[in-house]
N, C-alpha and C. Protein backbone atom coordinates (compact mmCIF):
# COMPACT_ATOMS: atom_id res chain seq x y z
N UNK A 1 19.86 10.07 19.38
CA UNK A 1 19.96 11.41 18.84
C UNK A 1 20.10 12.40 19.97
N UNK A 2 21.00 13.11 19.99
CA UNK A 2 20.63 14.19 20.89
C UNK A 2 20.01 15.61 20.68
N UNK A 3 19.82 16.37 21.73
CA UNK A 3 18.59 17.83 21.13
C UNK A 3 18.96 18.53 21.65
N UNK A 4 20.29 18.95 22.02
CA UNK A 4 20.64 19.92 23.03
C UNK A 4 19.94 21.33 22.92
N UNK A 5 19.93 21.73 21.84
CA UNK A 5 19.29 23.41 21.78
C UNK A 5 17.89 22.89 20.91
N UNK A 6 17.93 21.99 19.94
CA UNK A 6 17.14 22.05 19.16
C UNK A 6 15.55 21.17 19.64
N UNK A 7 14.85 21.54 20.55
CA UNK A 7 13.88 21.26 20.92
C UNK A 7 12.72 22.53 21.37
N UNK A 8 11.82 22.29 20.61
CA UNK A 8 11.01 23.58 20.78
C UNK A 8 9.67 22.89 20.51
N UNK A 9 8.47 23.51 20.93
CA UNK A 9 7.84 23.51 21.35
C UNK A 9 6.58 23.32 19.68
N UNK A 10 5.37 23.15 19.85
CA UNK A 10 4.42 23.09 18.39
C UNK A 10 4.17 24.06 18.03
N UNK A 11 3.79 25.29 18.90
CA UNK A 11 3.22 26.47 18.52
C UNK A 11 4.70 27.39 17.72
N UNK A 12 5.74 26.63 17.96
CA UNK A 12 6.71 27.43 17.12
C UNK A 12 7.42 27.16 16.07
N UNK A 13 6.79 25.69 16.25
CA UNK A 13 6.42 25.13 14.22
C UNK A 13 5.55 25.97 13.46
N UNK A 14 4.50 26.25 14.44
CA UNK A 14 3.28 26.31 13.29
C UNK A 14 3.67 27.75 12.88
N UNK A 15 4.61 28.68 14.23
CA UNK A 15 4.43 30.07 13.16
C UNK A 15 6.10 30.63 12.80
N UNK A 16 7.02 29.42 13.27
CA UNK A 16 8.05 29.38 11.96
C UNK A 16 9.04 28.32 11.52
N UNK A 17 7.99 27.89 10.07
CA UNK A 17 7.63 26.84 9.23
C UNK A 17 9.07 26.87 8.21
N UNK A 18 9.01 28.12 7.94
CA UNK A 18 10.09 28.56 6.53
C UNK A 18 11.96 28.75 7.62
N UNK A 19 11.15 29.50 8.63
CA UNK A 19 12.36 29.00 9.04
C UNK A 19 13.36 28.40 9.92
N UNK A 20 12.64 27.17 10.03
CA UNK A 20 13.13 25.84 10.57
C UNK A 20 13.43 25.10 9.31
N UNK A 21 12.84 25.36 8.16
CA UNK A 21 12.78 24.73 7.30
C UNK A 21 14.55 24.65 6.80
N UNK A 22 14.92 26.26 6.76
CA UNK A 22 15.79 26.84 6.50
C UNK A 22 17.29 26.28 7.77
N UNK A 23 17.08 26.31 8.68
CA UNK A 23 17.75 25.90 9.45
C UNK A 23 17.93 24.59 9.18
N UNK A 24 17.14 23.72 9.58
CA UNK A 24 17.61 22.22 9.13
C UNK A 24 18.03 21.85 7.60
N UNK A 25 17.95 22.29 6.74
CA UNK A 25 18.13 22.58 5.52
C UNK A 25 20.09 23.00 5.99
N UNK A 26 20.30 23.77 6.20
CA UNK A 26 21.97 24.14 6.53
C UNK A 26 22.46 22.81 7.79
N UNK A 27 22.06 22.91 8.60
CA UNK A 27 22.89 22.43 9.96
C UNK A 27 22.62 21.07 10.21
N UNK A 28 21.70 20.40 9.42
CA UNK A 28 21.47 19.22 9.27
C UNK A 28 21.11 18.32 10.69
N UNK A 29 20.47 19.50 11.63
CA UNK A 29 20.16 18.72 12.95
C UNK A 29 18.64 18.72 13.08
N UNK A 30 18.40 17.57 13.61
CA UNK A 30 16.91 17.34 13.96
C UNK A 30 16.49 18.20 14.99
N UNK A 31 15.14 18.60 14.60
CA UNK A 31 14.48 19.66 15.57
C UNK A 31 13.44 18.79 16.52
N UNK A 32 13.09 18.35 17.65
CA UNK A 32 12.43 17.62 18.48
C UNK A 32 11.19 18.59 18.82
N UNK A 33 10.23 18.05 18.26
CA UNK A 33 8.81 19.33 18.65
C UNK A 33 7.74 18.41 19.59
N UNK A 34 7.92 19.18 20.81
CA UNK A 34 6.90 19.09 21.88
C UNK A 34 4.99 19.58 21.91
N UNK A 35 4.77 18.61 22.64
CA UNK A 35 3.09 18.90 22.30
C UNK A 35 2.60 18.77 24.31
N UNK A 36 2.61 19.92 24.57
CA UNK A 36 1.62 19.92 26.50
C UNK A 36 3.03 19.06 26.70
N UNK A 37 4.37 19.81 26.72
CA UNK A 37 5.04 18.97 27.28
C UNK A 37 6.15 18.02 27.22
N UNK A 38 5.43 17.33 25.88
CA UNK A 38 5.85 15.86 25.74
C UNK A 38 6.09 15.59 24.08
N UNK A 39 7.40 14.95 23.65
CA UNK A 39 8.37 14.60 23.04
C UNK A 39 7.20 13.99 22.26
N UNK A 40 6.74 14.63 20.64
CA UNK A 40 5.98 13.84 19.72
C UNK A 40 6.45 13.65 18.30
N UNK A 41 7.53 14.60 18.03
CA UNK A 41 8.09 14.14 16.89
C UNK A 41 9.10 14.83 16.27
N UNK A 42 9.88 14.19 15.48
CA UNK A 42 10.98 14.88 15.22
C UNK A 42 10.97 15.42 13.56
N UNK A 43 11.73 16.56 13.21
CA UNK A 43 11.48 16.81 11.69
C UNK A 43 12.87 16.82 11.41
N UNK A 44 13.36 16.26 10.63
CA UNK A 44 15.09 16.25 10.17
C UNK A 44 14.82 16.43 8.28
N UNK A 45 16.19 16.94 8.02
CA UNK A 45 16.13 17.00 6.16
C UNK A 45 16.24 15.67 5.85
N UNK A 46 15.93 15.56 4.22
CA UNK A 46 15.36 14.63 3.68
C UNK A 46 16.54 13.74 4.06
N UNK A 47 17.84 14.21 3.40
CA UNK A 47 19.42 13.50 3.07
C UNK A 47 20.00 12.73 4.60
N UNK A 48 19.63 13.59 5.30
CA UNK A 48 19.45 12.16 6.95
C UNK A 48 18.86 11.73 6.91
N UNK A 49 17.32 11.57 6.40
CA UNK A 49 16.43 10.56 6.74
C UNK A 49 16.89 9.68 5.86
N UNK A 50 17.09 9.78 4.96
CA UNK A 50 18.01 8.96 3.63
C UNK A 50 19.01 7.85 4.32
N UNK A 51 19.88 8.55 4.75
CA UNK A 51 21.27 7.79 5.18
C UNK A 51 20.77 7.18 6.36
N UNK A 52 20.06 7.77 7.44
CA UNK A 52 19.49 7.08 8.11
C UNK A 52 18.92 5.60 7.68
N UNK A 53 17.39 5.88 7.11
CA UNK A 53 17.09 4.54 6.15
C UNK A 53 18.38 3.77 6.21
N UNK A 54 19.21 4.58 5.16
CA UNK A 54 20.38 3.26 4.37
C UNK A 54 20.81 2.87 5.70
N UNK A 55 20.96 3.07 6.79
CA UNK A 55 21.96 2.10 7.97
C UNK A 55 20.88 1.37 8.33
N UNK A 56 19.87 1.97 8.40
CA UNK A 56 18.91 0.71 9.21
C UNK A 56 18.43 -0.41 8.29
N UNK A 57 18.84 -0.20 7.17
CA UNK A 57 18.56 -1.32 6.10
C UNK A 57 20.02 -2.10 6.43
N UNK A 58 21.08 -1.67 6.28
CA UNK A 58 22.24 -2.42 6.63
C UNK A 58 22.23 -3.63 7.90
N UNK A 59 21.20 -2.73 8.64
CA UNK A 59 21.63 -3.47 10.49
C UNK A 59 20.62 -4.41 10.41
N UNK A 60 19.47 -4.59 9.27
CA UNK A 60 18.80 -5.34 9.36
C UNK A 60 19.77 -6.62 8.54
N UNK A 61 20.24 -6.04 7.25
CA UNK A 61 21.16 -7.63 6.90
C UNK A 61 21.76 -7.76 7.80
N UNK A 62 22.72 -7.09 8.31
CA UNK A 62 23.70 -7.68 9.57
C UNK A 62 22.89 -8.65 10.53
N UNK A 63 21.98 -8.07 10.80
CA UNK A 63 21.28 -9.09 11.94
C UNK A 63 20.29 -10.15 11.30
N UNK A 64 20.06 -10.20 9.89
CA UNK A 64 19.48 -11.31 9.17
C UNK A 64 20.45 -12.54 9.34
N UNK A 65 22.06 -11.59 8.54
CA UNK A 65 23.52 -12.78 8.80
C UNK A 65 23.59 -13.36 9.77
N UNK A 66 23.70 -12.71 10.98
CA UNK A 66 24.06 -13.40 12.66
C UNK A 66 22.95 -14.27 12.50
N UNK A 67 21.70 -14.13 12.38
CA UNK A 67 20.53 -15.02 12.68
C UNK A 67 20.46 -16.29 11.56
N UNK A 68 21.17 -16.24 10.59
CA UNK A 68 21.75 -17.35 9.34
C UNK A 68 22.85 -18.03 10.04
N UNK A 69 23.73 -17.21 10.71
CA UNK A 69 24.89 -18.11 11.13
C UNK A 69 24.57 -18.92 12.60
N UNK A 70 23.66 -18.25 13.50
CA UNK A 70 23.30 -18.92 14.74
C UNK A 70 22.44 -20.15 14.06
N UNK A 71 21.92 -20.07 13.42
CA UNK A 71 21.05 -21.19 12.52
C UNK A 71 21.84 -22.21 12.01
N UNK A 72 23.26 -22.10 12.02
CA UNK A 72 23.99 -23.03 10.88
C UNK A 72 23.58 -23.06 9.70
N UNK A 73 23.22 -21.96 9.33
CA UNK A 73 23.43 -21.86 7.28
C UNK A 73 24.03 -20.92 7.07
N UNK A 74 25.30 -21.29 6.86
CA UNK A 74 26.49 -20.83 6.10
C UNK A 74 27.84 -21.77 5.87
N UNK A 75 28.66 -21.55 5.07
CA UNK A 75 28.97 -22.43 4.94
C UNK A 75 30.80 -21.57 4.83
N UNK A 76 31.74 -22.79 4.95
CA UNK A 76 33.17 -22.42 5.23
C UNK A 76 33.43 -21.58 3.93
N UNK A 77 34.53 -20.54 4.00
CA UNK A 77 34.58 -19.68 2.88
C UNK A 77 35.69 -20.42 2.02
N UNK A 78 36.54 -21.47 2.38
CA UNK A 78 37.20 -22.19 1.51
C UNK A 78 36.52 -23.79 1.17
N UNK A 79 35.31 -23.81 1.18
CA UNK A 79 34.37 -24.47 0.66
C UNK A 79 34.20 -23.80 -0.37
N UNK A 80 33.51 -22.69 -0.22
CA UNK A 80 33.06 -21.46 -1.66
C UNK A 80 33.86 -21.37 -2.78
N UNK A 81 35.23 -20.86 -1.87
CA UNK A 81 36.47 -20.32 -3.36
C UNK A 81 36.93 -21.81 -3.95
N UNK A 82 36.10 -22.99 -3.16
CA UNK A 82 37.02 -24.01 -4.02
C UNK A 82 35.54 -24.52 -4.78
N UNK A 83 34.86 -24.00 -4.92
CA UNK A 83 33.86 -24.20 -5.80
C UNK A 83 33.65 -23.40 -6.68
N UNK A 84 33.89 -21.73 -6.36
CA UNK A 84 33.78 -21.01 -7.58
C UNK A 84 35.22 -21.11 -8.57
N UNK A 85 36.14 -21.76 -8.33
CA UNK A 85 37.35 -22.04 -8.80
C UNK A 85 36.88 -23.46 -9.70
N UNK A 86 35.88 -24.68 -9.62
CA UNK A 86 35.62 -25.24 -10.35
C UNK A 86 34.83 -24.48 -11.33
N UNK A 87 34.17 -23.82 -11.08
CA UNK A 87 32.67 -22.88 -12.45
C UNK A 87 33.85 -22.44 -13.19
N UNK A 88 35.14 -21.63 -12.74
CA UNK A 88 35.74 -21.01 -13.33
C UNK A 88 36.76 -21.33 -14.08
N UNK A 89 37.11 -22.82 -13.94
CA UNK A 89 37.72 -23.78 -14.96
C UNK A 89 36.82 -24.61 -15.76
């Protein structure tokens, strides 16, 4: 992620709440809020954290697959279509 402008500090969460709220709400960029310093957490709108989720659920099948296929369980795809071609006669 990057934070080019959008990194500020806790004390300017706490006294503006409504409008950061408001900002990330339009521009859809994560705000990075510092505590003495140091990088403690980030607040983004709901609809990225959303889509977010949805990819990291994706990259987990993707990397479930690779870890099925380094395993040898899977099987040739004209093995498959010539089996679902028997169900289907």
């Amino acid at each position: 992620m990057k934070f080019s402008t959008q990194v500020k500090p806790i004390s300017y969460l706490k006294s503006h709440a409504a409008e950061i709220v408001k900002d990330i709400s339009e521009n859809r960029e994560p705000l990075l809020i510092t505590q003495n310093g140091e990088a403690k957490l980030v607040v983004m709108d709901v609809k990225s954290y959303e889509e977010q989720e949805e990819t990291l659920a994706l990259l987990k099948i993707l990397a479930l697959g690779n870890r099925e296929i380094e395993q040898g369980k899977f099987r040739n795809v004209e093995d498959v279509f010539a089996e679902l071609d028997k169900v289907d006669h």
